[in-house]
Protein backbone atom coordinates (compact mmCIF):
# COMPACT_ATOMS: atom_id res chain seq x y z
CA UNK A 1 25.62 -113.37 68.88
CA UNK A 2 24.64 -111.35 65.66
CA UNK A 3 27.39 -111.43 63.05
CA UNK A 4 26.26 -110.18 59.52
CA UNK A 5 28.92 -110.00 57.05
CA UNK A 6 28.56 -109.00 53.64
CA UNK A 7 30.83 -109.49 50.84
CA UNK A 8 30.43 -108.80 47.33
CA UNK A 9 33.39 -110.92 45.11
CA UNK A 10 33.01 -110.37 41.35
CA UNK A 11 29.71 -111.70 40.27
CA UNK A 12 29.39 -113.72 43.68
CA UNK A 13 26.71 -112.50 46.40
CA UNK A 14 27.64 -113.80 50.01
CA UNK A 15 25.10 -112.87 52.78
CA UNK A 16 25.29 -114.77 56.06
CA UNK A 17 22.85 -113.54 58.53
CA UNK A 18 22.29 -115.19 62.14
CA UNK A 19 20.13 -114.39 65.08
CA UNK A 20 18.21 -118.03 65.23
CA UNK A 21 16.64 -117.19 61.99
CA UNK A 22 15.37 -113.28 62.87
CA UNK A 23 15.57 -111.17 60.36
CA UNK A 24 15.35 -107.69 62.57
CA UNK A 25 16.93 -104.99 60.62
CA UNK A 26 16.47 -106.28 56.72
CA UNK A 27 15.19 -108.81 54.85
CA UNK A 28 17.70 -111.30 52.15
CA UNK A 29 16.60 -111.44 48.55
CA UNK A 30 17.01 -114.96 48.18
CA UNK A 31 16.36 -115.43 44.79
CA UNK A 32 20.45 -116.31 43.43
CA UNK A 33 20.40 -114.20 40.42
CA UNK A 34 19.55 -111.15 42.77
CA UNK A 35 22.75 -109.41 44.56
CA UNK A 36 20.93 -106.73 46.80
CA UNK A 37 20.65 -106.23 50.19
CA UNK A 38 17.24 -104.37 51.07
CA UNK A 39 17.50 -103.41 54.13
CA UNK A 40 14.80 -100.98 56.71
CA UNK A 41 16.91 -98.00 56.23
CA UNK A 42 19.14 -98.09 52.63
CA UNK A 43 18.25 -100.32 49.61
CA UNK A 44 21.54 -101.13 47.37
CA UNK A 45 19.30 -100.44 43.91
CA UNK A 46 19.86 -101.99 40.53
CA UNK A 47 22.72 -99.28 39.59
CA UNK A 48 24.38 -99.32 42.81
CA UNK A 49 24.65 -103.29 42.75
CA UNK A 50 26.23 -103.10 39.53
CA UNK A 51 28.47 -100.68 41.20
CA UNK A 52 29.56 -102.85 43.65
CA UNK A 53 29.79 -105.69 40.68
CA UNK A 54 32.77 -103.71 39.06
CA UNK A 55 34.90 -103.95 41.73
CA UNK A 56 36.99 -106.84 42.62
CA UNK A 57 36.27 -107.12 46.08
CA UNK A 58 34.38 -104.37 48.08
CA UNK A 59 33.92 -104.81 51.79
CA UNK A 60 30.32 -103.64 52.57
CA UNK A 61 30.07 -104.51 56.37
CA UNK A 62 31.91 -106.40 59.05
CA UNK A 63 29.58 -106.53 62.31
CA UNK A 64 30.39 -108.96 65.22
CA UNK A 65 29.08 -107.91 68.42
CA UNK A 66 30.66 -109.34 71.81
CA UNK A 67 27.78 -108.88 73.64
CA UNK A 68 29.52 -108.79 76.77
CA UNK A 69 33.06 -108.92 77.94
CA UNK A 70 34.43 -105.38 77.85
CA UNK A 71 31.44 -104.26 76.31
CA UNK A 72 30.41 -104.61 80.50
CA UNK A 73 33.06 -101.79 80.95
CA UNK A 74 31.87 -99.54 78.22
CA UNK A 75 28.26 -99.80 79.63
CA UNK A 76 29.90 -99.04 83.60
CA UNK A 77 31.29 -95.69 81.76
CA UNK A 78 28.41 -94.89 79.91
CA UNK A 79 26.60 -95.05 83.18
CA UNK A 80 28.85 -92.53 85.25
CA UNK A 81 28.58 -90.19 82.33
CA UNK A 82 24.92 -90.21 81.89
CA UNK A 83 24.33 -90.11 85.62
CA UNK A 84 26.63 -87.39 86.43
CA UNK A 85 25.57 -85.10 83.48
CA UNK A 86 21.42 -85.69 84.34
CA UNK A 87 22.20 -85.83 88.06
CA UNK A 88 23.68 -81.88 88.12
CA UNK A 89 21.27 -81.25 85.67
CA UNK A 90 18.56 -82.85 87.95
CA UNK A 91 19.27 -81.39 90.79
CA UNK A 92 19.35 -77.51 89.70
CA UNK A 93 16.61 -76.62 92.22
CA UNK A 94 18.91 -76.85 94.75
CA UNK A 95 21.74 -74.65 93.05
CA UNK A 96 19.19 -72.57 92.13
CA UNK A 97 18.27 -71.57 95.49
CA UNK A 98 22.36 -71.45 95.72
CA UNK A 99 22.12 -68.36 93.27
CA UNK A 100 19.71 -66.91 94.58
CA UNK A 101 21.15 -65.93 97.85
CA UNK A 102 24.40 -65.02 96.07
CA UNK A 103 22.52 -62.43 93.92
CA UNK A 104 20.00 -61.64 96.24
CA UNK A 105 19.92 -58.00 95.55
CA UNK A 106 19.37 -58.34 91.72
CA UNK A 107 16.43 -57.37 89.80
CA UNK A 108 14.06 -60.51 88.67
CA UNK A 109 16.45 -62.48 89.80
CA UNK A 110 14.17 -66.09 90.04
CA UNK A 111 13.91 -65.21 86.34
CA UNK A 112 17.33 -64.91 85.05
CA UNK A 113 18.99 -67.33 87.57
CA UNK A 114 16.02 -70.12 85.96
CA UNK A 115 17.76 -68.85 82.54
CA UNK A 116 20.83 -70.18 83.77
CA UNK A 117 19.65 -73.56 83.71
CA UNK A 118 17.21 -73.55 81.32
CA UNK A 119 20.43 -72.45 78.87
CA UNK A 120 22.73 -75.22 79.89
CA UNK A 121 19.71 -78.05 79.41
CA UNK A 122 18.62 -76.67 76.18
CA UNK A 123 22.28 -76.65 74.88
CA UNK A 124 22.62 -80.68 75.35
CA UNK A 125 19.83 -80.99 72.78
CA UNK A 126 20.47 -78.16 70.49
CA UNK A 127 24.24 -79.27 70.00
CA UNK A 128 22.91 -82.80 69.25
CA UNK A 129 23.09 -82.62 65.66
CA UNK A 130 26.37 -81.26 65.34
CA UNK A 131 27.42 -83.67 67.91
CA UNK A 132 26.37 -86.48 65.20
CA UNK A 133 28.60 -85.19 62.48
CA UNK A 134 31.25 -84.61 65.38
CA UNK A 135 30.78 -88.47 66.25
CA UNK A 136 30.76 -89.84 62.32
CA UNK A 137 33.83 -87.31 61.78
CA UNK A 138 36.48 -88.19 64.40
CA UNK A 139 34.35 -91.27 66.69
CA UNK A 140 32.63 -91.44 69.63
CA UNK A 141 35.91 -91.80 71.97
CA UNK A 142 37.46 -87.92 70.58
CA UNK A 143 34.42 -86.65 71.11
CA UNK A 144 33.19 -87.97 74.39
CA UNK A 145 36.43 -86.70 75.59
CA UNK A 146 36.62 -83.00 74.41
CA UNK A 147 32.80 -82.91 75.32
CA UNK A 148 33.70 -84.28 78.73
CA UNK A 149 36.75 -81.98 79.35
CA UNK A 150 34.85 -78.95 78.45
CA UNK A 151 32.41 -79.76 80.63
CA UNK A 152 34.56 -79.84 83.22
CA UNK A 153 35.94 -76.94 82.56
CA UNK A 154 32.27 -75.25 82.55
CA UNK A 155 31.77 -76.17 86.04
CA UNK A 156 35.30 -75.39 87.20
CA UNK A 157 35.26 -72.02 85.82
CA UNK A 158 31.96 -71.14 87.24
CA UNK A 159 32.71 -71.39 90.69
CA UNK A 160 34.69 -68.38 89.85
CA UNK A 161 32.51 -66.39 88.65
CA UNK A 162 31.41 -63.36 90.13
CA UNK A 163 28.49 -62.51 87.99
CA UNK A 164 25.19 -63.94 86.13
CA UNK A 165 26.48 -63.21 82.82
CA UNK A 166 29.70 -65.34 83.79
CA UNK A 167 27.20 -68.14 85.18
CA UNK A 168 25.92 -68.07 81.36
CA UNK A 169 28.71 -68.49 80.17
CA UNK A 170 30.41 -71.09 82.28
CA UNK A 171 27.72 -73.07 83.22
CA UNK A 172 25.04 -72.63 80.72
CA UNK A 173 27.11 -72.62 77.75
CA UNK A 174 30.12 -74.03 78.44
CA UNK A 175 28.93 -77.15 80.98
CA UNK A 176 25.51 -77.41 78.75
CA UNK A 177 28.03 -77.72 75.39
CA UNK A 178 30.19 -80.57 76.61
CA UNK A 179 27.69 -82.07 78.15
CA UNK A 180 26.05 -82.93 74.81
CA UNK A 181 29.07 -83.60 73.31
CA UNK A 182 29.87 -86.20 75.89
CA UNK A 183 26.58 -87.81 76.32
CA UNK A 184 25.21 -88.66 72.93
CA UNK A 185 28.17 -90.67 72.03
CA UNK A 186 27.69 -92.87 75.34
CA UNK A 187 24.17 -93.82 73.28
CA UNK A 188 26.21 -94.24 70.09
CA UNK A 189 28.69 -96.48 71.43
CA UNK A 190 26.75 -99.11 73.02
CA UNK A 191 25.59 -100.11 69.85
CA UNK A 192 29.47 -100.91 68.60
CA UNK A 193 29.74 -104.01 71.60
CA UNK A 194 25.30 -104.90 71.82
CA UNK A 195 22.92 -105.57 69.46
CA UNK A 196 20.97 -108.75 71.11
CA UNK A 197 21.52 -106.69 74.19
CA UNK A 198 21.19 -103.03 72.92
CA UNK A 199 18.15 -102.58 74.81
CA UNK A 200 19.22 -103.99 78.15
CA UNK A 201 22.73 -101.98 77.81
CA UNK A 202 20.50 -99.01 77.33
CA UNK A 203 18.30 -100.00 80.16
CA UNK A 204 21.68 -100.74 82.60
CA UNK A 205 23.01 -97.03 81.74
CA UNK A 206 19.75 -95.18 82.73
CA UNK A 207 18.59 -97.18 85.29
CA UNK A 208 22.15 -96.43 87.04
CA UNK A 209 22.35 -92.92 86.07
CA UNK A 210 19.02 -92.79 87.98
CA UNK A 211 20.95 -93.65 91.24
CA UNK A 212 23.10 -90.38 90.87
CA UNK A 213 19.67 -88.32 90.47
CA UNK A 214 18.70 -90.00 93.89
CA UNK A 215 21.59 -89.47 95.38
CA UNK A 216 22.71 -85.83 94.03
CA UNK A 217 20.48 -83.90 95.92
CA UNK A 218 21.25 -85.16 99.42
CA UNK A 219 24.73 -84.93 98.41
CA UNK A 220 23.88 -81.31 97.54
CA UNK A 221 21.51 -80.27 100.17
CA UNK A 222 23.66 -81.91 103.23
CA UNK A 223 27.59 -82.01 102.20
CA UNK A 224 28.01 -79.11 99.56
CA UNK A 225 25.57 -76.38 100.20
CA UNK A 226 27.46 -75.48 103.02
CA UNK A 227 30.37 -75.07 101.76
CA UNK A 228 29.47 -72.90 99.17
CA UNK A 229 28.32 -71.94 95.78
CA UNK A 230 32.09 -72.00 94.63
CA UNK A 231 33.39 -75.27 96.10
CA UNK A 232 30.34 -76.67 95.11
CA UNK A 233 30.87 -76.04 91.31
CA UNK A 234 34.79 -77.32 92.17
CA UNK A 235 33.57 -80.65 93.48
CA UNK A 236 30.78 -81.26 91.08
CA UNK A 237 33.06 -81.09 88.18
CA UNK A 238 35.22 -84.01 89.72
CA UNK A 239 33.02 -86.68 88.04
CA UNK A 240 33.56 -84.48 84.37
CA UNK A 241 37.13 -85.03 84.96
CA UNK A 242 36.81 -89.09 85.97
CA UNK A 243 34.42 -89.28 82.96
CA UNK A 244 37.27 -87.84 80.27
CA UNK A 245 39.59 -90.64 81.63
CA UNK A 246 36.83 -93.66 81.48
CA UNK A 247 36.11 -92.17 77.81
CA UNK A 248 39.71 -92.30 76.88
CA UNK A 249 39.96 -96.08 77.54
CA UNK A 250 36.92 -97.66 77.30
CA UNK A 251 35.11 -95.74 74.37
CA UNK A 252 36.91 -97.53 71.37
CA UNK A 253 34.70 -97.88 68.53
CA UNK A 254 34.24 -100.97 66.75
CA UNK A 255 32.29 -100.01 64.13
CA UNK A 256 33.53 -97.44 61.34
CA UNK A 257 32.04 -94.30 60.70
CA UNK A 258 29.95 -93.47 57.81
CA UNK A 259 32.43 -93.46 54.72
CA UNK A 260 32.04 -93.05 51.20
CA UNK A 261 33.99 -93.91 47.89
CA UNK A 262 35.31 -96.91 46.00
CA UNK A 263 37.42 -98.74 48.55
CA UNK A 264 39.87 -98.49 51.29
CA UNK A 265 42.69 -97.81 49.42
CA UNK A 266 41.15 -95.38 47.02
CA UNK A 267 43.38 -92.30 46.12
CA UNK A 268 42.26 -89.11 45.60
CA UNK A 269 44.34 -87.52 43.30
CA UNK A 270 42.10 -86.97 40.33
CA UNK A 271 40.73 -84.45 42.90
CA UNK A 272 41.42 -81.05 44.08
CA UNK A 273 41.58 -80.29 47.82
CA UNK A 274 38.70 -78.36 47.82
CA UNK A 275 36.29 -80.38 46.18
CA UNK A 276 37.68 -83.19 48.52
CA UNK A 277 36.93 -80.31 51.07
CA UNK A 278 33.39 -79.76 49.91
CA UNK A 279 32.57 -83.66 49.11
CA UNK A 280 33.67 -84.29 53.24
CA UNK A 281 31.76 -81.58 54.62
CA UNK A 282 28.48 -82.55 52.20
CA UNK A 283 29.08 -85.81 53.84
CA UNK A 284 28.58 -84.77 56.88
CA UNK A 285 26.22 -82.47 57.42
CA UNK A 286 23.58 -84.34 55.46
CA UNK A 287 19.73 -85.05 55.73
CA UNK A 288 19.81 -88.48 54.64
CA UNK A 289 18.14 -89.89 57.97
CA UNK A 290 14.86 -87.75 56.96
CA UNK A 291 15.20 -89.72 53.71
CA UNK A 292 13.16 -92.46 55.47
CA UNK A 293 9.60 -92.10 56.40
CA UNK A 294 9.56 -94.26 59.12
CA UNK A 295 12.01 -92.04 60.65
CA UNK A 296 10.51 -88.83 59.93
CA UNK A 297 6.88 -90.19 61.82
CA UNK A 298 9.23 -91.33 64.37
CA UNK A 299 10.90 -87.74 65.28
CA UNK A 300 8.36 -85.35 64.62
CA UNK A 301 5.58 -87.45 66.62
CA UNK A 302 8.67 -87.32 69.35
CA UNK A 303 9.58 -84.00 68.95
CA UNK A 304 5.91 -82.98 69.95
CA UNK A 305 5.23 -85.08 72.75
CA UNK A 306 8.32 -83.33 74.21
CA UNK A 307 5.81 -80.27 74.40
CA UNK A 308 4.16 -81.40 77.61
CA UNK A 309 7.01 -84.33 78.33
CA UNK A 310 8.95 -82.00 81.14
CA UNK A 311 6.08 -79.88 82.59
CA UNK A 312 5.25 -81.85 85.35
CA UNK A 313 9.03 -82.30 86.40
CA UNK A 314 9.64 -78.81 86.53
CA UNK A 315 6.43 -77.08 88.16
CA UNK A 316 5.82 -80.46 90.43
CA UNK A 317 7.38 -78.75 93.93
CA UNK A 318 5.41 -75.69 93.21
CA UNK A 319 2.26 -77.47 92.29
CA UNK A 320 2.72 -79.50 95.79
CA UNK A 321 3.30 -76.22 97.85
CA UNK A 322 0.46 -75.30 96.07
CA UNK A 323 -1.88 -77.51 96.00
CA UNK A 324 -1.13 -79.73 99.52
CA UNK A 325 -0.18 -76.56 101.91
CA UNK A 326 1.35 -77.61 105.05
CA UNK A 327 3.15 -81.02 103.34
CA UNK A 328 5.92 -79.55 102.27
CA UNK A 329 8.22 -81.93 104.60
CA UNK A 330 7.33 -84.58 102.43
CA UNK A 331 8.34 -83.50 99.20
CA UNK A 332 11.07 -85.37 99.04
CA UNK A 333 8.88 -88.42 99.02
CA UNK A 334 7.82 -87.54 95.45
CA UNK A 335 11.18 -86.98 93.87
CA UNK A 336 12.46 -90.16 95.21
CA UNK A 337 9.50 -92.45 93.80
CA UNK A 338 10.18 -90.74 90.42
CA UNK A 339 13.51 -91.84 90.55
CA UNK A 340 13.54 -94.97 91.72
CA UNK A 341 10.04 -95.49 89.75
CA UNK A 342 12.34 -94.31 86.40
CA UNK A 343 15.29 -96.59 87.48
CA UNK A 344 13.38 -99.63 88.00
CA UNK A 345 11.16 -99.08 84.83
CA UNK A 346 14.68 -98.72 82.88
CA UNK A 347 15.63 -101.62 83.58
CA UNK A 348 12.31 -104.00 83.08
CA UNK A 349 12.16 -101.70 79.66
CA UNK A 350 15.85 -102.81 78.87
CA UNK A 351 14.98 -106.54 79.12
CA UNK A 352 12.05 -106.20 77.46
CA UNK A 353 13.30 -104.63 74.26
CA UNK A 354 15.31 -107.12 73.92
CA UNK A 355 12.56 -109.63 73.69
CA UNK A 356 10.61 -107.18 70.84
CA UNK A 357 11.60 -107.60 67.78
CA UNK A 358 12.69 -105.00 65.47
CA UNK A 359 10.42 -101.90 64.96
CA UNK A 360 7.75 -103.25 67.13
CA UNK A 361 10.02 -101.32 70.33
CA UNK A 362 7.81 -98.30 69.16
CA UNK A 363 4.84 -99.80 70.59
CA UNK A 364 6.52 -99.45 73.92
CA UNK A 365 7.43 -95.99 73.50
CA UNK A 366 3.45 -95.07 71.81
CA UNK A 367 2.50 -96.75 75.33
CA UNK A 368 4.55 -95.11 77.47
CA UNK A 369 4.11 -91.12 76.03
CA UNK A 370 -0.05 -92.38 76.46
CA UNK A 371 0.18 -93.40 79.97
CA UNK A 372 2.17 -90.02 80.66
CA UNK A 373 0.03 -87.80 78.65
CA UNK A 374 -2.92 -88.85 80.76
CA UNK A 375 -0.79 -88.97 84.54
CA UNK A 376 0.04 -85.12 83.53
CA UNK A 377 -3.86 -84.49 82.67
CA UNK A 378 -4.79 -86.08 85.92
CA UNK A 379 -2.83 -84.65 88.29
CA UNK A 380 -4.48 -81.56 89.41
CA UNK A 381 -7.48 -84.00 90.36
CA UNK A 382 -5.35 -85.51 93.13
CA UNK A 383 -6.99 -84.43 96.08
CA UNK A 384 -4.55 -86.50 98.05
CA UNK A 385 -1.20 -86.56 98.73
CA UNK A 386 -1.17 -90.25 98.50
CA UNK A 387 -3.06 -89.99 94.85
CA UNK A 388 -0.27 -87.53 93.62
CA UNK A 389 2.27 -90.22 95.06
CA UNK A 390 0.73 -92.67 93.16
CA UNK A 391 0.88 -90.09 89.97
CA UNK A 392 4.46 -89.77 90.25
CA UNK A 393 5.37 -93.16 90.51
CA UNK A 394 3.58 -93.67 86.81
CA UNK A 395 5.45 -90.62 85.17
CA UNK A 396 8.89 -92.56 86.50
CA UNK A 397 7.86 -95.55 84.98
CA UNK A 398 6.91 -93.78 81.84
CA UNK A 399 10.02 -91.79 81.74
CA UNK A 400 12.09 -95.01 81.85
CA UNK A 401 10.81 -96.33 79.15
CA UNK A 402 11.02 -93.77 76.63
CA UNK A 403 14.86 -92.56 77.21
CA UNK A 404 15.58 -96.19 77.17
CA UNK A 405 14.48 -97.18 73.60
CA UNK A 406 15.50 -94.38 71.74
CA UNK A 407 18.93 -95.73 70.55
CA UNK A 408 17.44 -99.10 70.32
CA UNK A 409 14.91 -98.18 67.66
CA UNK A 410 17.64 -95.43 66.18
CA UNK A 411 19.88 -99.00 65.25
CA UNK A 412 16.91 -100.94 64.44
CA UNK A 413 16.08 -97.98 61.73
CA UNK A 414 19.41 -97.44 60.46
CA UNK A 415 22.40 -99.83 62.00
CA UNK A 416 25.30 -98.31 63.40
CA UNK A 417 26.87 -96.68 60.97
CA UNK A 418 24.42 -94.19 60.77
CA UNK A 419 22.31 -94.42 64.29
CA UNK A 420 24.55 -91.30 65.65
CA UNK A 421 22.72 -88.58 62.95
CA UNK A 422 19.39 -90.37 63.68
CA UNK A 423 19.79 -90.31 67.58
CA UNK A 424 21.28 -86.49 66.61
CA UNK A 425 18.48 -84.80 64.81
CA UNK A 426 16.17 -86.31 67.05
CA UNK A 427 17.45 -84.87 70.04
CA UNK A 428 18.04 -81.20 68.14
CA UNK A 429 13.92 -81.79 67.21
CA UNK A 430 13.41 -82.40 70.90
CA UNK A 431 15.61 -79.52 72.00
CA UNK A 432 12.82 -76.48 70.91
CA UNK A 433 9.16 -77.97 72.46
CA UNK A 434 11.20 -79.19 75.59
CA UNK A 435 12.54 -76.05 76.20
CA UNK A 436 9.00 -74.03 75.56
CA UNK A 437 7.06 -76.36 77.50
CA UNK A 438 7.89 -75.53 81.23
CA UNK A 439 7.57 -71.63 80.31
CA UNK A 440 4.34 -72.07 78.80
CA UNK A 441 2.77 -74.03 81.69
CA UNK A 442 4.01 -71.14 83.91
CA UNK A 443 2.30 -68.44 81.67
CA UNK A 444 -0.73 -70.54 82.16
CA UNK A 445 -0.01 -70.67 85.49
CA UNK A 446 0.50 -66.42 85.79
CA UNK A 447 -2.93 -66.03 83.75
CA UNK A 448 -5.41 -68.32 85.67
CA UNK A 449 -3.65 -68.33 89.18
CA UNK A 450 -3.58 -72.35 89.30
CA UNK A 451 -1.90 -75.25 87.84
CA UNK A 452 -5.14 -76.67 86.57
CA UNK A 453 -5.37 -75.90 82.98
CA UNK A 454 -1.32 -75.85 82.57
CA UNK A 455 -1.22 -79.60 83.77
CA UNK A 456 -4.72 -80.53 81.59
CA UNK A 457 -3.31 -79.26 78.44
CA UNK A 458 0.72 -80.43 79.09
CA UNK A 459 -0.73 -83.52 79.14
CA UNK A 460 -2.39 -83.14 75.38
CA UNK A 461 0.90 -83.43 73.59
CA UNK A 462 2.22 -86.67 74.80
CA UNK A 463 -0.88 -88.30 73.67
CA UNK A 464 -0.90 -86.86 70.82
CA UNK A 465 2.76 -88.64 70.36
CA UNK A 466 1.72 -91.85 71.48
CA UNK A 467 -1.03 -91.90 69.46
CA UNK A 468 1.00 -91.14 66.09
CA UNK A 469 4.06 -93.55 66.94
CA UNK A 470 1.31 -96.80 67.23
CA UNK A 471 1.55 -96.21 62.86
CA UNK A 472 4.75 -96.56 63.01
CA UNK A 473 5.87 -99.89 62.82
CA UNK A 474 2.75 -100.45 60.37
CA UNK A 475 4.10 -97.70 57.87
CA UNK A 476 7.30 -99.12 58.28
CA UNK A 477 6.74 -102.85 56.92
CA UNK A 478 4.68 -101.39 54.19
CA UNK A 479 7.62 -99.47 53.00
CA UNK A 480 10.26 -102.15 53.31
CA UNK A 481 7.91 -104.67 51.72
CA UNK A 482 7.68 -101.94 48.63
CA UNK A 483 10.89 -101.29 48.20
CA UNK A 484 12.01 -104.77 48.24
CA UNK A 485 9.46 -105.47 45.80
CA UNK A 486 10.70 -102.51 43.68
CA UNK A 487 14.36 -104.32 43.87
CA UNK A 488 13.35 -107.52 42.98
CA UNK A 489 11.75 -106.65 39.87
CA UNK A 490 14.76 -104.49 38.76
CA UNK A 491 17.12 -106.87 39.15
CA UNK A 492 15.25 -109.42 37.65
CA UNK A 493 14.59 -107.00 34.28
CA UNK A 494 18.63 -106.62 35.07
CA UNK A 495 18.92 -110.25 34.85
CA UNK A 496 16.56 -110.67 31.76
CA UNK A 497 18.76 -107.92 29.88
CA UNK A 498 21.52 -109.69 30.20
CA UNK A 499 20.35 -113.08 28.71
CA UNK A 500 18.83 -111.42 25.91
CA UNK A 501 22.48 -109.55 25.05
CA UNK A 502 24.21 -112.61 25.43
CA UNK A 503 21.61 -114.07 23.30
CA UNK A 504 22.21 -111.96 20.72
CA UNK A 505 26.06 -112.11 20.80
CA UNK A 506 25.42 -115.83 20.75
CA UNK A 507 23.48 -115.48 17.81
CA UNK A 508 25.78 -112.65 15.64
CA UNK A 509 28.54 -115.37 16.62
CA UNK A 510 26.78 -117.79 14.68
CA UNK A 511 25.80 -116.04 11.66
């Protein structure tokens, strides 16, 4: 258990801190004349100490995780939400060839019905940020909820559409839209019942989800194409619907959301309702995340591995029809080791970032973009089908680990008051290179008549990634070692001002 509780009672400075003596997310000025808390993301300076020293009592943070217990329950829900989002999402090939028959006699129809998709995954990461301010705003249970329900009305409404431009706007904005809205805060929220166990919740949600991207195609491919594009859409949106009720119960926030002013029971009535207007929206739609340099390393270095993250995923059946002709029968084969490769990875990853400390979690991340970076490169040099087996079991493992640690290292940076704008903007930053990636490869692809050269250079970016996120936990102890440097010696001048006035009250006194 990791309870931190911070209270700041006239000129008294109470800081109890356990975790068997680790000191993960901030380090304790122990010197007694110093009341600051210098944390890795937000140092309380000299000016906002004395701040805090006006008041009476001020309430800086309450954090007691369970660790466990229903916590179990929020993870279970977290699960069926990530799985059945990623598992539709997953599985597109398969209503994509759904489309295609049902607009058969439309013009460049492979391209616009590939829009389709390519709309409704690009919206889950493009709504990210505002999904952030939507979380701080009203919490992660109101909007995992209205993200879930529209959602399900996205997929409901499609299957009665009659048109591609209805499909866009059902399924690719509508479903892509509440799917972000109901999957970020499933990240968010783990972090109000784990912290110990943060990374192993993480690793329990996406290893499960992985079991509904095994099993969604079958489903898919044996049970609902059959039926029909419609009654497909009907069916699929089932889980959308079980996930608003799980939300609705089990989503209830410990933690508060980001809030600003002088206290709880502060009144506003020196101020009009406008600039209470302006000072809630300014709140809100901030920057301050980018305020930290570990964090801006962090995302950008992210942001463009994501470049050449998704190319292999998306061109891999074509490649294999390509590249092994007359194995198509065992195609199968390779999407099943890269999900079960992913789950299992997921869940040694979850375990493991549990056991490294603070920051350090980058490391696995730097390692796990490097590994896939050079997988991608090598991939056209398979000449067997065994060898691009063995490929795709690697770019599972390496997918695992990345989705796993992102809200781990998102808390680590910032705590969870503020992790939901960090894990935000970093998905909006992913949103643009993922989306460019898979076209670009397939320009490539249009230009030279192979995969070669697409997969060789996808493989660049991710490297590139890996190679910039092993500075990052380096850059990041420098910085926190500064700063808490720079606070020390201004609240010891602080300290030194004072005995010098009271020195020379003292002294007035006696004269």
């Amino acid at each position: 258990m990791d309870d931190r509780e911070t209270h700041l009672e006239g000129d008294s400075f109470k800081h109890s801190f356990g975790n068997s003596g680790k000191k993960e997310n901030g380090e304790i000025c122990r010197d007694d004349r110093l009341p600051a808390f210098v944390s890795s993301g937000e140092i309380l300076d000299l000016s906002q100490a004395q701040t805090h020293q006006n008041s009476n009592s001020v309430h800086v943070a309450d954090l007691d995780f369970p660790e466990g217990g229903f916590g179990w329950l929020v993870v279970l829900t977290a699960t069926w939400c990530y799985g059945s989002i990623f598992g539709i999402q997953n599985s597109f090939s398969i209503l994509h060839v759904m489309l295609l028959k049902l607009y058969e006699d439309a013009a460049n129809i492979h391209f616009k019905t590939m829009n389709t998709c390519s709309l409704a995954m690009g919206m889950i990461f493009f709504c990210a940020p505002l999904v952030s301010i939507c979380t701080d705003f009203v919490g992660c249970r109101a909007t995992a909820v209205g993200g879930a329900a529209v959602a399900f009305i996205g997929l409901l409404t499609s299957s009665f559409a009659n048109s591609l431009g209805l499909h866009y706007l059902t399924f690719g904005l509508l479903f892509g839209c509440g799917s972000s809205f109901a999957f970020q805060p499933s990240l968010v929220i783990l972090g109000h019942y784990f912290h110990q166990r943060l990374s192993l919740a993480n690793g329990l949600v996406t290893a499960g989800s992985s079991l509904f991207s095994m099993g969604m195609p079958a489903l898919l491919e044996e049970v609902l194409a059959p039926l029909g594009l419609d009654r497909t859409f009907q069916i699929l949106s089932i889980p959308l619907l079980v996930q608003t009720v799980l939300a609705g119960f089990t989503f209830v926030p410990r933690v508060s959301s980001v809030r600003h002013g002088n206290g709880p029971h502060a009144t506003p009535s020196s101020e009009s309702r406008c600039h209470r207007g302006l000072s809630e929206l300014k709140k809100h739609f901030n920057l301050g995340v980018f305020h930290l340099p570990t964090y801006r390393i962090w995302a950008f270095a992210v942001a463009a591995a994501m470049l050449g993250y998704f190319v292999p995923y998306v061109h891999l059946m074509a490649f294999v029809q390509e590249q092994f002709a007359g194995s198509a029968e065992r195609e199968w084969v390779l999407l099943l080791s890269l999900g079960a490769s992913s789950g299992i990875r997921r869940l040694i990853v979850g375990r493991a970032g549990d056991l490294v400390p603070g920051i350090c979690k980058v490391y696995l991340q730097a390692a796990a973009f490097l590994l896939l970076g050079l997988a991608t490169a090598l991939m056209p040099l398979c000449g067997a089908f065994e060898g691009l087996l063995a490929v795709c079991l690697l770019l599972g493992l390496c997918d695992g680990c990345f989705i796993t640690l992102m809200a781990p290292i998102a808390f680590e940076l910032f705590g969870p008051r503020r992790a939901s704008q960090a894990i935000g903007y970093l998905l909006g930053l992913m949103a643009l290179p993922m989306t460019a990636g898979p076209p670009l490869a397939g320009l490539l692809h249009d230009s030279f008549g192979n995969y070669h050269l697409s997969f060789h250079l996808a493989g660049i970016p991710p490297m590139v990634g890996g190679i910039v996120l092993l500075f990052v936990p380096s850059v990041h102890r420098r910085l926190r070692s500064a700063r808490r440097n720079e606070a020390i010696k201004s609240a010891r001048c602080a300290s030194n001002h004072v005995c010098e006035t009271r020195c020379s009250a003292s002294d007035r006194r006696e004269i």
